[in-house]
Every structure is written in structure tokens, then in C-alpha cells.
N, C-alpha and C. Protein backbone atom coordinates (compact mmCIF):
# COMPACT_ATOMS: atom_id res chain seq x y z
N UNK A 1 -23.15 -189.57 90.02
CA UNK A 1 -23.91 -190.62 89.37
C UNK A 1 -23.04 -191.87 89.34
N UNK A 2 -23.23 -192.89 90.05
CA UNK A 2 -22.82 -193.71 89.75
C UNK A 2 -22.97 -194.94 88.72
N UNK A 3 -22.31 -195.39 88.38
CA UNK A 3 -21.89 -196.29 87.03
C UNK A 3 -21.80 -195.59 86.02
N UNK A 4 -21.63 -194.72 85.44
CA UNK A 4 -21.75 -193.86 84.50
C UNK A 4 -20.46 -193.86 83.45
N UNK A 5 -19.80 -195.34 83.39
CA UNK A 5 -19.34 -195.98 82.16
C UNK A 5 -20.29 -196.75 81.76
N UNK A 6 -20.89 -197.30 82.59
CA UNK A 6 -22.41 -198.84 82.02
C UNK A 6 -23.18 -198.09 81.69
N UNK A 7 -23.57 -196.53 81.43
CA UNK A 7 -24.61 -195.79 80.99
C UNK A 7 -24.36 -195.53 79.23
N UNK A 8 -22.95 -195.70 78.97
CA UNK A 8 -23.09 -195.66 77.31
C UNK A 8 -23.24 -197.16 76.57
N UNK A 9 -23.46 -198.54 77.80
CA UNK A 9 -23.37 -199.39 77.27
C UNK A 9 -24.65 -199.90 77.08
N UNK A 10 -25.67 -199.29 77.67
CA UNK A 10 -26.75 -199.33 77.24
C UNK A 10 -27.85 -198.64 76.53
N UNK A 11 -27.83 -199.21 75.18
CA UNK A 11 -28.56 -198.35 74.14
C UNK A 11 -29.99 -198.15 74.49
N UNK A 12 -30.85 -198.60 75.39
CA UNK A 12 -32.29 -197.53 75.79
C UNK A 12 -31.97 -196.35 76.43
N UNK A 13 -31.00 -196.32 77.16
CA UNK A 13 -30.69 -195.09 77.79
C UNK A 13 -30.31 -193.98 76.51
N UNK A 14 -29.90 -194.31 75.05
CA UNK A 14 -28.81 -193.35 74.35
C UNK A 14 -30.81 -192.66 73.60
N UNK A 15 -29.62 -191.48 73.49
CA UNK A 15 -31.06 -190.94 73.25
C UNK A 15 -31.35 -190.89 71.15
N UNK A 16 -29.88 -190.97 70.76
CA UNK A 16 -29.58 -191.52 69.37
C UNK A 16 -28.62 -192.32 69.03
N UNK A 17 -29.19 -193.52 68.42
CA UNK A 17 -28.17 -194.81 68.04
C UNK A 17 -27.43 -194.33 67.07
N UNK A 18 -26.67 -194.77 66.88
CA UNK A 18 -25.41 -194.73 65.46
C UNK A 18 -26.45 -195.22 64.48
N UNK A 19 -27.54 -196.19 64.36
CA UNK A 19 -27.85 -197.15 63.39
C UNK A 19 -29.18 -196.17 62.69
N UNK A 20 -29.52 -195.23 63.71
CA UNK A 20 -30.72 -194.47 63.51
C UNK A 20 -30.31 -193.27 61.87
N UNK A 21 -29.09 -192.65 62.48
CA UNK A 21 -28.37 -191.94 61.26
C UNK A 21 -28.37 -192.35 59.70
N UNK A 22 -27.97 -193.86 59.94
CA UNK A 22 -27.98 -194.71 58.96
C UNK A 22 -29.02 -195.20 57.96
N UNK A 23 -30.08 -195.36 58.76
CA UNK A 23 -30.74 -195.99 58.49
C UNK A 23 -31.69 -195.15 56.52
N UNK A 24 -32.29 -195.77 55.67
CA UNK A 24 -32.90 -195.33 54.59
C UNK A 24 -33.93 -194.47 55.06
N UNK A 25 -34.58 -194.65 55.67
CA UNK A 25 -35.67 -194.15 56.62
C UNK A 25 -35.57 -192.67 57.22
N UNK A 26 -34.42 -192.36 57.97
CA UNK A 26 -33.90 -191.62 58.38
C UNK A 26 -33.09 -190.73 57.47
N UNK A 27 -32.73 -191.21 56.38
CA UNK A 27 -31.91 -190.16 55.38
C UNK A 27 -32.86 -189.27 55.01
N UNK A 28 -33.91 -190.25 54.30
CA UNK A 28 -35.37 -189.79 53.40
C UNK A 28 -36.08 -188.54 54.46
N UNK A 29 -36.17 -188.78 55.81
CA UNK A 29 -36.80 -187.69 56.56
C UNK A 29 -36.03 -186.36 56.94
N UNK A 30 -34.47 -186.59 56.79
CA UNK A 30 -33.58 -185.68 57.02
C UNK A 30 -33.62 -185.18 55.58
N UNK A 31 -33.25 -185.38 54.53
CA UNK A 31 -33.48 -184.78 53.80
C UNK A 31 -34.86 -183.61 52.97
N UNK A 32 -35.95 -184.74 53.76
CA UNK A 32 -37.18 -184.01 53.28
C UNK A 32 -37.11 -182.47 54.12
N UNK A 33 -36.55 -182.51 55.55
CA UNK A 33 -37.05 -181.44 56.45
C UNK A 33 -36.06 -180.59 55.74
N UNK A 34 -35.00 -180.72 55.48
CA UNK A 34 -34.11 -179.72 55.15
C UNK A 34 -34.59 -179.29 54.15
N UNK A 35 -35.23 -179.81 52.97
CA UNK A 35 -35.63 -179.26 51.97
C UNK A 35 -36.99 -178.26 52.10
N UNK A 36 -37.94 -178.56 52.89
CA UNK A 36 -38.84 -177.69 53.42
C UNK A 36 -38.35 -176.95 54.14
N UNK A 37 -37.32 -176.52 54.76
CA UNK A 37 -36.93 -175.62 55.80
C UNK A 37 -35.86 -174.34 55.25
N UNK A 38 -35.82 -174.90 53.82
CA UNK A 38 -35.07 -174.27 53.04
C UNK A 38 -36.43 -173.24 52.03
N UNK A 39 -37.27 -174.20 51.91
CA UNK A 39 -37.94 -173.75 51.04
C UNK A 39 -38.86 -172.22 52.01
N UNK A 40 -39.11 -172.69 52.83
CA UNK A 40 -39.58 -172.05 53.98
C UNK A 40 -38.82 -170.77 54.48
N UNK A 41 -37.57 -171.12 54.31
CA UNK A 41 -36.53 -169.53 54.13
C UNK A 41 -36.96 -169.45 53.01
N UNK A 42 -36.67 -169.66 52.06
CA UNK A 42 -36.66 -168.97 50.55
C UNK A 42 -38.06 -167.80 50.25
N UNK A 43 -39.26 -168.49 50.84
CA UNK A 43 -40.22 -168.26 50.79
C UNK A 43 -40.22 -166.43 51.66
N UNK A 44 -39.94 -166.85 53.44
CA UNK A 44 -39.66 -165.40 53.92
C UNK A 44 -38.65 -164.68 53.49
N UNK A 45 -37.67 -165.20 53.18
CA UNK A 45 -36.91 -163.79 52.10
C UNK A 45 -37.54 -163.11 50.94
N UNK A 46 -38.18 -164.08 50.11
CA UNK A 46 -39.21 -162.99 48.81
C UNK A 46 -39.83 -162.41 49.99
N UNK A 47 -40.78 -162.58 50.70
CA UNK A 47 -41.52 -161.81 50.95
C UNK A 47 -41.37 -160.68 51.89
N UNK A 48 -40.25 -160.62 52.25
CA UNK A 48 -39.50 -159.58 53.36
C UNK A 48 -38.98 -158.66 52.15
N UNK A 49 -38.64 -159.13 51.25
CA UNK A 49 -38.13 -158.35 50.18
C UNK A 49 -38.64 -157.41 49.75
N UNK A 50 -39.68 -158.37 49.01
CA UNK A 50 -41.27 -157.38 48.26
C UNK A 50 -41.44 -156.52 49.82
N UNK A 51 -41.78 -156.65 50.90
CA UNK A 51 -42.83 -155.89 51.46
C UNK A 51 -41.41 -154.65 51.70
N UNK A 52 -40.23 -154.89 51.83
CA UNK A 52 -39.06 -153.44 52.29
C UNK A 52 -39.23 -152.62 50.97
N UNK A 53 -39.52 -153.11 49.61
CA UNK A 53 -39.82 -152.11 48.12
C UNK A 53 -38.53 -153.10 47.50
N UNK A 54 -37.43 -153.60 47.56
CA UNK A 54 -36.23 -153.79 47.39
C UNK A 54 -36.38 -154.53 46.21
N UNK A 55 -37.74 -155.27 45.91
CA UNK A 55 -37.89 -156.41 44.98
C UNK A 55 -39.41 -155.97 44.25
N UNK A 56 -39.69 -154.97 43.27
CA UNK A 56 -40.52 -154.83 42.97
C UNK A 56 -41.08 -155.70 42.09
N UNK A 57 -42.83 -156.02 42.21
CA UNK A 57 -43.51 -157.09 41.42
C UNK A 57 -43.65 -156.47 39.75
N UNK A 58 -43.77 -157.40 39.44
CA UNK A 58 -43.75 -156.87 37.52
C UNK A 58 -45.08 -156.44 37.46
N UNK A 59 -45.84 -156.97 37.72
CA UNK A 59 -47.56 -156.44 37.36
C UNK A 59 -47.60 -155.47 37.95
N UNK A 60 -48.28 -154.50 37.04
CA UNK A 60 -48.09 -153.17 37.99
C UNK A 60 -49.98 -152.12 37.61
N UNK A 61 -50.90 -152.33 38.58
CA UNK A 61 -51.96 -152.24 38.47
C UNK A 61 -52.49 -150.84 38.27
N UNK A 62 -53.13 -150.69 37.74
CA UNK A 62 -53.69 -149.08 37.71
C UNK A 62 -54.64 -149.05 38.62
N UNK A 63 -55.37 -147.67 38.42
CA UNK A 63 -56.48 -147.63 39.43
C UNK A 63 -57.87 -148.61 38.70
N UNK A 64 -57.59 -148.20 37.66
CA UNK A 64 -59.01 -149.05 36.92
C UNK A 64 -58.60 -150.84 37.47
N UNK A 65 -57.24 -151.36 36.87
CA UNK A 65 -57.06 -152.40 37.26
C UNK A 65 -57.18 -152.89 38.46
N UNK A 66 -57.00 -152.23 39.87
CA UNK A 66 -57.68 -152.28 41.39
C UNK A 66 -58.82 -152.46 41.46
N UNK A 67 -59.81 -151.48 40.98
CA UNK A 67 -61.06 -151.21 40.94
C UNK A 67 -61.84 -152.48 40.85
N UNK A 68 -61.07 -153.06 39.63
CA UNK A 68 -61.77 -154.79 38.97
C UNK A 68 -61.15 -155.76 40.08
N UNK A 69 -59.81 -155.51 40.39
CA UNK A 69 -59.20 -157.12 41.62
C UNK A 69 -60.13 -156.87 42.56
N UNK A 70 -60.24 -155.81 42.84
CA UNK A 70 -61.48 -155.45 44.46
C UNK A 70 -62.87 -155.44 44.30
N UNK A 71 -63.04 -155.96 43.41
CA UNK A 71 -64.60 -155.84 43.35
C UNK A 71 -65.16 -157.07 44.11
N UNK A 72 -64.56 -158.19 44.32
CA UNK A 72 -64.94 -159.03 45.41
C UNK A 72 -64.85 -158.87 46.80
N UNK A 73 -64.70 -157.93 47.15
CA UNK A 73 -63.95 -157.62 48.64
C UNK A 73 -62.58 -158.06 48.88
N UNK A 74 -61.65 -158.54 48.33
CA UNK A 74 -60.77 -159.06 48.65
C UNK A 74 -59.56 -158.44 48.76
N UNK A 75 -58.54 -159.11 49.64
CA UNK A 75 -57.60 -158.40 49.67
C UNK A 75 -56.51 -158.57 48.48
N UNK A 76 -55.85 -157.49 47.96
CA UNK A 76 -54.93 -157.54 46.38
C UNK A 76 -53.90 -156.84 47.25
N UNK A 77 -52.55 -157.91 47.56
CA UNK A 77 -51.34 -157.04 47.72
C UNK A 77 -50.73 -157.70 46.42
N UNK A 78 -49.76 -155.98 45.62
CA UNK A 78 -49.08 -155.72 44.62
C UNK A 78 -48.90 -154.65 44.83
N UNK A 79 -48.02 -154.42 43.16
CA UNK A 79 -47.56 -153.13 43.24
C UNK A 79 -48.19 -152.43 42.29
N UNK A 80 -48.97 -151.38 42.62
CA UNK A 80 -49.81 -150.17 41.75
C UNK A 80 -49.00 -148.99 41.66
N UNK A 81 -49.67 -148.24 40.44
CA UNK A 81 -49.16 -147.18 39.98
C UNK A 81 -49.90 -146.21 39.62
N UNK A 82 -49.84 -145.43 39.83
CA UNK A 82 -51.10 -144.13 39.51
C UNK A 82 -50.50 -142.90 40.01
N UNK A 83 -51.54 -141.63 38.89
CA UNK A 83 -50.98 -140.37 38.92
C UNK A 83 -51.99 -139.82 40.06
N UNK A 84 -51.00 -138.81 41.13
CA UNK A 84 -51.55 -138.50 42.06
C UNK A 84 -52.21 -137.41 41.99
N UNK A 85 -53.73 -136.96 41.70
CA UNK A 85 -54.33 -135.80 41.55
C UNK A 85 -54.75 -134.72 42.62
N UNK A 86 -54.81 -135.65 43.95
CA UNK A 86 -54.98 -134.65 44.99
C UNK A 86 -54.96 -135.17 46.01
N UNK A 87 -54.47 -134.42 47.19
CA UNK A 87 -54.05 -135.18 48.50
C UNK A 87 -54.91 -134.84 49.76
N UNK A 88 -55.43 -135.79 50.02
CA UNK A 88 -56.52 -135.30 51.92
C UNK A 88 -55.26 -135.64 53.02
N UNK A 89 -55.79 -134.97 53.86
CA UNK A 89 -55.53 -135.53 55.30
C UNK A 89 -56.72 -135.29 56.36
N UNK A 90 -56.44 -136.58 56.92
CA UNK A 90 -57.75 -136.43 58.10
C UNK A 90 -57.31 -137.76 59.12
N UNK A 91 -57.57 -136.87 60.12
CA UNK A 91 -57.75 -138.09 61.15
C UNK A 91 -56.39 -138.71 61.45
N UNK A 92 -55.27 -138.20 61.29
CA UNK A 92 -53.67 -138.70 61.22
C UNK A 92 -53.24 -139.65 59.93
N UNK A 93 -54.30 -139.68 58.82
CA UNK A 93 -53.91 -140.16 57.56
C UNK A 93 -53.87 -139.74 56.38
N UNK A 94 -53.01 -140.23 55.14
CA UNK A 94 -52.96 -139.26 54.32
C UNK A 94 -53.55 -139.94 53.19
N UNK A 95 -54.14 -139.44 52.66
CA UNK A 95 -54.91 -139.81 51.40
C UNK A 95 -54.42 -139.80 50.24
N UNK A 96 -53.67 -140.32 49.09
CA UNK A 96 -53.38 -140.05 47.98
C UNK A 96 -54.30 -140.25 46.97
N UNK A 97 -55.19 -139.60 45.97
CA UNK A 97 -56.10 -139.76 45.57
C UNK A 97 -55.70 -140.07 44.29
N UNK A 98 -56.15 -140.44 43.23
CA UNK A 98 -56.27 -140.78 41.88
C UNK A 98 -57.26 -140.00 41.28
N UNK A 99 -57.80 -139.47 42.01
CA UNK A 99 -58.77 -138.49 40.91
C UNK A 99 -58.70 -137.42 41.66
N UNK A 100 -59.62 -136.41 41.18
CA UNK A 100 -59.18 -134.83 41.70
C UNK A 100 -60.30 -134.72 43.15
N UNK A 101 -61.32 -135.66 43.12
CA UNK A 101 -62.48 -135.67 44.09
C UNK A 101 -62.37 -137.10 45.04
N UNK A 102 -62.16 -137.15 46.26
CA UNK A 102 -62.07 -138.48 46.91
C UNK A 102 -63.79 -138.83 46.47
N UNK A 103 -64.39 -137.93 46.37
CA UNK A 103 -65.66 -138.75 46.18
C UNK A 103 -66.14 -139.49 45.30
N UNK A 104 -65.52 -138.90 44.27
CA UNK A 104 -65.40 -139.92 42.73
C UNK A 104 -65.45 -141.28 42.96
N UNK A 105 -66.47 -142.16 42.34
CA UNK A 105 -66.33 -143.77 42.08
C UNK A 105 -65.29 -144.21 42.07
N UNK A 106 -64.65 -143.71 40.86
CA UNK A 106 -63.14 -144.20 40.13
C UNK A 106 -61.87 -143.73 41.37
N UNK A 107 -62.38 -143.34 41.81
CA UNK A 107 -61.13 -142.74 43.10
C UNK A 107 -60.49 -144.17 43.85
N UNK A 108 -58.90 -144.03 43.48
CA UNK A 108 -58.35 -145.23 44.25
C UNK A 108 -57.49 -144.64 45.22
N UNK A 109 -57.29 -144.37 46.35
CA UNK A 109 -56.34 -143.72 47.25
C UNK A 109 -55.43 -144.76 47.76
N UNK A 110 -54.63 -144.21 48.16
CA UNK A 110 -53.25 -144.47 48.49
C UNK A 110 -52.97 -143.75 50.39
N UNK A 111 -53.50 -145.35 51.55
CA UNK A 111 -53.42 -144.44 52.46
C UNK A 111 -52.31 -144.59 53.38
N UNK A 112 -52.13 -143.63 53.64
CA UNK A 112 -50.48 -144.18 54.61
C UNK A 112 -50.13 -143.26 55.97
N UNK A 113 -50.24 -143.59 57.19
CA UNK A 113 -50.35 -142.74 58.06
C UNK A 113 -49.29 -141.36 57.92
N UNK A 114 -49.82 -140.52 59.15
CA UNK A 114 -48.90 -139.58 59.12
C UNK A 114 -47.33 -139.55 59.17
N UNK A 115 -47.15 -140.74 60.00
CA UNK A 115 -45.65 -140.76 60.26
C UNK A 115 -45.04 -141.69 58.98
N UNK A 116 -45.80 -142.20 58.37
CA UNK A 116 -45.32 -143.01 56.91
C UNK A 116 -45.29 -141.45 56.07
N UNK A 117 -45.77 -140.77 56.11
CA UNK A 117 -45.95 -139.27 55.44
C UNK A 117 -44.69 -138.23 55.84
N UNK A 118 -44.20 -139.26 57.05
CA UNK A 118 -42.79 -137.94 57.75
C UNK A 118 -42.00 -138.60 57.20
N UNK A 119 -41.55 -139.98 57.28
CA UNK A 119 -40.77 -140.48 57.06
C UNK A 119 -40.68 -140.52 55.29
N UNK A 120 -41.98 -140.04 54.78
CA UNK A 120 -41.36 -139.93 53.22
C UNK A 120 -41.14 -138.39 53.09
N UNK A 121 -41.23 -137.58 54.04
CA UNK A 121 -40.53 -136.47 53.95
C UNK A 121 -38.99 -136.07 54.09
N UNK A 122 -38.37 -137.27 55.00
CA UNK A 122 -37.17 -137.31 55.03
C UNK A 122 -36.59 -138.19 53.59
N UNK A 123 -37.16 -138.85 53.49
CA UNK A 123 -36.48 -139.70 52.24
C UNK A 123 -36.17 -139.11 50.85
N UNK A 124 -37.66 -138.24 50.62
CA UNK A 124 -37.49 -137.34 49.84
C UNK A 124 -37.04 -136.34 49.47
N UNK A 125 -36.37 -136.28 50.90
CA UNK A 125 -36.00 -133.98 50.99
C UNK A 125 -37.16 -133.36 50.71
N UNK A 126 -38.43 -133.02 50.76
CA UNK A 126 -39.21 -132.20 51.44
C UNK A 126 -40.36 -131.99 51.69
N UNK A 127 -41.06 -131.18 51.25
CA UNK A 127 -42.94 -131.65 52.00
C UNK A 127 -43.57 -132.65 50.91
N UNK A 128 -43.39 -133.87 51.17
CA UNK A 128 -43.81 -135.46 50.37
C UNK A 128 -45.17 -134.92 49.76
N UNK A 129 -46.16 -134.36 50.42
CA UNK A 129 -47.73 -134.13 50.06
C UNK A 129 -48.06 -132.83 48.73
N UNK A 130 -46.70 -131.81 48.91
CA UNK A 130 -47.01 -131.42 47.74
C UNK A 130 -45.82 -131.98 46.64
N UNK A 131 -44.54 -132.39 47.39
CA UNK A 131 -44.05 -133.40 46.01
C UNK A 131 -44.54 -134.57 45.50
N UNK A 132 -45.56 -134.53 45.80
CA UNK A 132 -46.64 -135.83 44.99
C UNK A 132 -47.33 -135.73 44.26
N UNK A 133 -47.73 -134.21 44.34
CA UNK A 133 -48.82 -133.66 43.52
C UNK A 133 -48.82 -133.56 41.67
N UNK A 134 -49.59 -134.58 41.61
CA UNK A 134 -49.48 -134.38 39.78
C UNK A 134 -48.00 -134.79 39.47
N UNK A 135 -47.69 -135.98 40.56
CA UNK A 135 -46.97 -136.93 39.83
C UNK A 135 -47.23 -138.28 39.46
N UNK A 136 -46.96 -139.26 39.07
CA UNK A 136 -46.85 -140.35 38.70
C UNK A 136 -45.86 -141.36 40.05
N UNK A 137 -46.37 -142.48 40.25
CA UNK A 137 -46.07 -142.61 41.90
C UNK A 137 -46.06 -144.71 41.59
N UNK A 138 -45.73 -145.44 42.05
CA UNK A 138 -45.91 -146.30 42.13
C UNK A 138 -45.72 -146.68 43.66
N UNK A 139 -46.21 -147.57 44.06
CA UNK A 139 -46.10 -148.15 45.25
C UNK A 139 -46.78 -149.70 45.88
N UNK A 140 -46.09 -150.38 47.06
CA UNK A 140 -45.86 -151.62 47.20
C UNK A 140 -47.11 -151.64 48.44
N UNK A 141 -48.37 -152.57 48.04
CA UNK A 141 -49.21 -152.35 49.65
C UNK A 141 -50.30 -153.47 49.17
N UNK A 142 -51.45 -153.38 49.94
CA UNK A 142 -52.79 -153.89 49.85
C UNK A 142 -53.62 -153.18 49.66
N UNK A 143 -54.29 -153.59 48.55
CA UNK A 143 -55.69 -152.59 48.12
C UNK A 143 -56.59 -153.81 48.86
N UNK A 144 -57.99 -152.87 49.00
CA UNK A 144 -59.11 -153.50 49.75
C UNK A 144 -60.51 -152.23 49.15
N UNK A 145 -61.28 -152.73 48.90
CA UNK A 145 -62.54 -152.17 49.09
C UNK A 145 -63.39 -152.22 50.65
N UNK A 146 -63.30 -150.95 50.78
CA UNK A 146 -64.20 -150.90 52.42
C UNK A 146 -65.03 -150.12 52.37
N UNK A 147 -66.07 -150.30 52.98
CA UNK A 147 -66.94 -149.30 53.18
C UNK A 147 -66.79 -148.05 54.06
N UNK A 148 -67.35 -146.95 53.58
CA UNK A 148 -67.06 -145.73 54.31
C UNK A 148 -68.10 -144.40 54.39
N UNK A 149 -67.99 -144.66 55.23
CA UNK A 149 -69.04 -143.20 56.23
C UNK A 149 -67.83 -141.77 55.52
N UNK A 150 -68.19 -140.88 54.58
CA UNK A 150 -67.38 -139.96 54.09
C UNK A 150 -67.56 -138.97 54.96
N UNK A 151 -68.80 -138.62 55.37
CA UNK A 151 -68.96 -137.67 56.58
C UNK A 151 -68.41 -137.49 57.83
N UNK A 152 -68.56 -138.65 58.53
CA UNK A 152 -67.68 -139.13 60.23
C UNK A 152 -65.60 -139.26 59.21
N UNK A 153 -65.77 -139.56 58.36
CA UNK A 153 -64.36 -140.02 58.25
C UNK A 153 -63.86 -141.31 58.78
N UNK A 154 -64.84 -142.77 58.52
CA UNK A 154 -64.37 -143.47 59.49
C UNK A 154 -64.73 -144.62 58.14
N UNK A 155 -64.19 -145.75 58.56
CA UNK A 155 -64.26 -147.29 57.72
C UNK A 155 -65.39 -148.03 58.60
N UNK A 156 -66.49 -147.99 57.45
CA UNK A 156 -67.56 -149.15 57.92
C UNK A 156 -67.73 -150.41 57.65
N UNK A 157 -68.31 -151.35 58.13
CA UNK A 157 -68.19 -152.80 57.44
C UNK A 157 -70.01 -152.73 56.95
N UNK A 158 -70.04 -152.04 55.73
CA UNK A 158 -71.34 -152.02 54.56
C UNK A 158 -71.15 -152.01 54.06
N UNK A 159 -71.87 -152.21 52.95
CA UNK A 159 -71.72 -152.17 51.26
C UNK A 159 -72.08 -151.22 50.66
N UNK A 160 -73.24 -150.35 51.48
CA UNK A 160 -73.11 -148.80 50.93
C UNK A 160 -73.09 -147.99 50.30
N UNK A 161 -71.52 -147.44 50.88
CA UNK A 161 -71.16 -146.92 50.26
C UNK A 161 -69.15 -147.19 50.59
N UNK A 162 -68.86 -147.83 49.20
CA UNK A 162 -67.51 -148.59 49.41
C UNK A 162 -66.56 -147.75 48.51
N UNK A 163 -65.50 -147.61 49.29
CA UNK A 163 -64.23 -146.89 48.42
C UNK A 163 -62.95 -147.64 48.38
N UNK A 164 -62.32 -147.57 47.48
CA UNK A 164 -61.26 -148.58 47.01
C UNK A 164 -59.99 -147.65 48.04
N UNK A 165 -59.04 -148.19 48.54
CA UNK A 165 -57.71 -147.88 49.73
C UNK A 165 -56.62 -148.60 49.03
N UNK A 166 -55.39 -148.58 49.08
CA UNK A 166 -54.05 -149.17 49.32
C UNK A 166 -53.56 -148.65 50.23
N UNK A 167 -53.31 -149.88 51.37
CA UNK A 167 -53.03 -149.56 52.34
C UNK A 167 -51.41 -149.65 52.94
N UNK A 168 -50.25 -148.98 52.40
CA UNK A 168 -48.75 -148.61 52.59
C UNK A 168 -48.58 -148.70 53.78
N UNK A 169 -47.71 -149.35 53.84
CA UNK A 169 -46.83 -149.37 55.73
C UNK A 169 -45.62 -148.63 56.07
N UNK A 170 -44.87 -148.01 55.07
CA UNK A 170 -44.00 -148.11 55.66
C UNK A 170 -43.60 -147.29 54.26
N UNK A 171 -42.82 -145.67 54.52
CA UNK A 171 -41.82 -144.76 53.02
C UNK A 171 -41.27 -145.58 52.24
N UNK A 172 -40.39 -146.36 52.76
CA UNK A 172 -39.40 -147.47 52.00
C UNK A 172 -40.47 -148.24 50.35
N UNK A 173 -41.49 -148.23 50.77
CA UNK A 173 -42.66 -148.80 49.60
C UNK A 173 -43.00 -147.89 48.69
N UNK A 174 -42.74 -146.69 48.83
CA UNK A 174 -43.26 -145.43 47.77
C UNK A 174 -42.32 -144.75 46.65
N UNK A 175 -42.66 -144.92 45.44
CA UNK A 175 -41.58 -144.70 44.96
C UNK A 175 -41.99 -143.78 43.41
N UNK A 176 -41.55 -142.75 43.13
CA UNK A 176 -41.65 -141.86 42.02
C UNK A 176 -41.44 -142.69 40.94
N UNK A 177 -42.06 -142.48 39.64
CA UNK A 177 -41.91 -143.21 38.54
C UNK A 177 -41.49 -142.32 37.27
């Protein structure tokens, strides 16, 4: 490249002036981004937190208390707590029930695939489905009201006939009380 001392002597070519740094203008926007970009970490650390179990939420919902957040269809992630009365499996998922009948109204389950079911078998030292049984359980997820075909075993989008779910991702969220 030739001339390429006359290339720092001309400031359209520089792609940042010295005066730009300086300027009030430029502090005010450097400062604003850093402060959103901070806040913006701050923000994905709570929530990487809460969702690993590491940071449990203070409100801590029962099944009755689900029952009422979900009655709009909506989605309620927190942390619930309820005694586990009886356990399904079907279809590679495990059901934690709140009452002794999944068919029950009041029935809030707790569903978490099979391999969320192995992996709380290792965590726990041993078969998770009957060390659950007729205990007291809290755990970190999304409740939802969905509709459900009880017969096929499958989630419908009707109104129906709707059963309340928390839906667990992951052992690390399940925790004895």
C-alpha cells in the first residue's frame, strides 16, 4: 500500500477520532450500553440459577394454589410443593400425582420424562418412583393447564377435559422437603 504514513493523516479514513471518545455524547451512550449489558447479565444469571434449582423462589405454591394461577391457561413457572400420593408412567413419562387418582379434578402432577426419572435415580441412590411415594417434594418447573384425552394418553388443545401438569426438565429441580 502505498502512502501509508498520509493514511493516519487523514481523519475520514480513521475509523475512530480521539474527539469521538471525548465527546458528552459519547460518554452518555457508553455508559448507558454498559449499564444494560450488565443488567442483561444480571438478568441471565438469576435465571440460569432458578432454572439449575441452585436459587430457590420463596413463593412456594400448592396444588390448590396452581389450580387458581392456571385457571387462565397460562403459563406459571415457580416453585411448588406437594405431597406425592401416587405415581403413573406412560408413554416414557412420569407422572407425579397429588392425589391418589390422576383422574381427580384437584389432581396436580408433576411430569418429568423418563430419563429426568433416571437421572433422579442416580441423585437419589435409588428407585426415585417409589422414594417419592407419600413424600413431601418440592420442585422448580412450569405448571400449565392442558387439555387431555385420558384414554389415548395424549395432550389435546380443548377445553374438555383439562388437567393441571408441572412440567420439570431436568433431576437437579427436584427436591425432598
Amino acid at each position: 500500500m502505498t502512502g501509508h504514513k498520509n493514511f493516519a493523516r487523514h481523519p475520514e479514513y480513521s475509523l475512530l477520532r480521539s474527539t469521538d471518545i471525548f465527546t458528552v455524547g459519547g460518554n452518555i451512550q457508553m455508559n448507558a450500553r454498559k449499564i444494560l449489558c450488565s443488567l442483561a447479565l444480571f438478568a441471565t444469571l438469576i435465571s440460569q440459577a432458578a432454572c439449575s434449582g441452585n436459587w430457590v423462589l420463596e413463593k412456594r405454591l400448592t396444588p390448590a394454589d396452581t389450580l387458581q394461577a392456571t385457571s387462565k391457561r397460562t403459563v406459571v413457572p415457580g416453585t411448588f410443593v406437594m405431597t406425592v400420593k401416587s405415581v403413573n408412567v406412560f408413554n416414557k413419562m412420569v407422572f407425579l400425582n397429588s392425589e391418589d387418582t390422576y383422574l381427580d379434578r384437584a389432581n396436580v402432577a408433576v411430569q418429568i420424562t423418563s430419563s429426568v426419572a433416571y437421572n433422579a435415580d442416580i441423585r437419589f441412590g435409588g428407585d426415585f418412583r417409589n422414594m417419592v411415594l407419600n413424600r413431601k417434594i418440592l420442585v422448580i418447573g412450569s405448571a400449565m393447564k392442558v387439555g387431555a384425552d385420558l384414554e389415548q394418553g395424549i395432550i389435546v388443545n380443548t377445553k374438555g377435559d383439562e388437567r393441571t401438569y408441572i412440567f420439570v426438565s431436568r433431576a437437579s429441580n427436584i427436591f425432598f422437603e
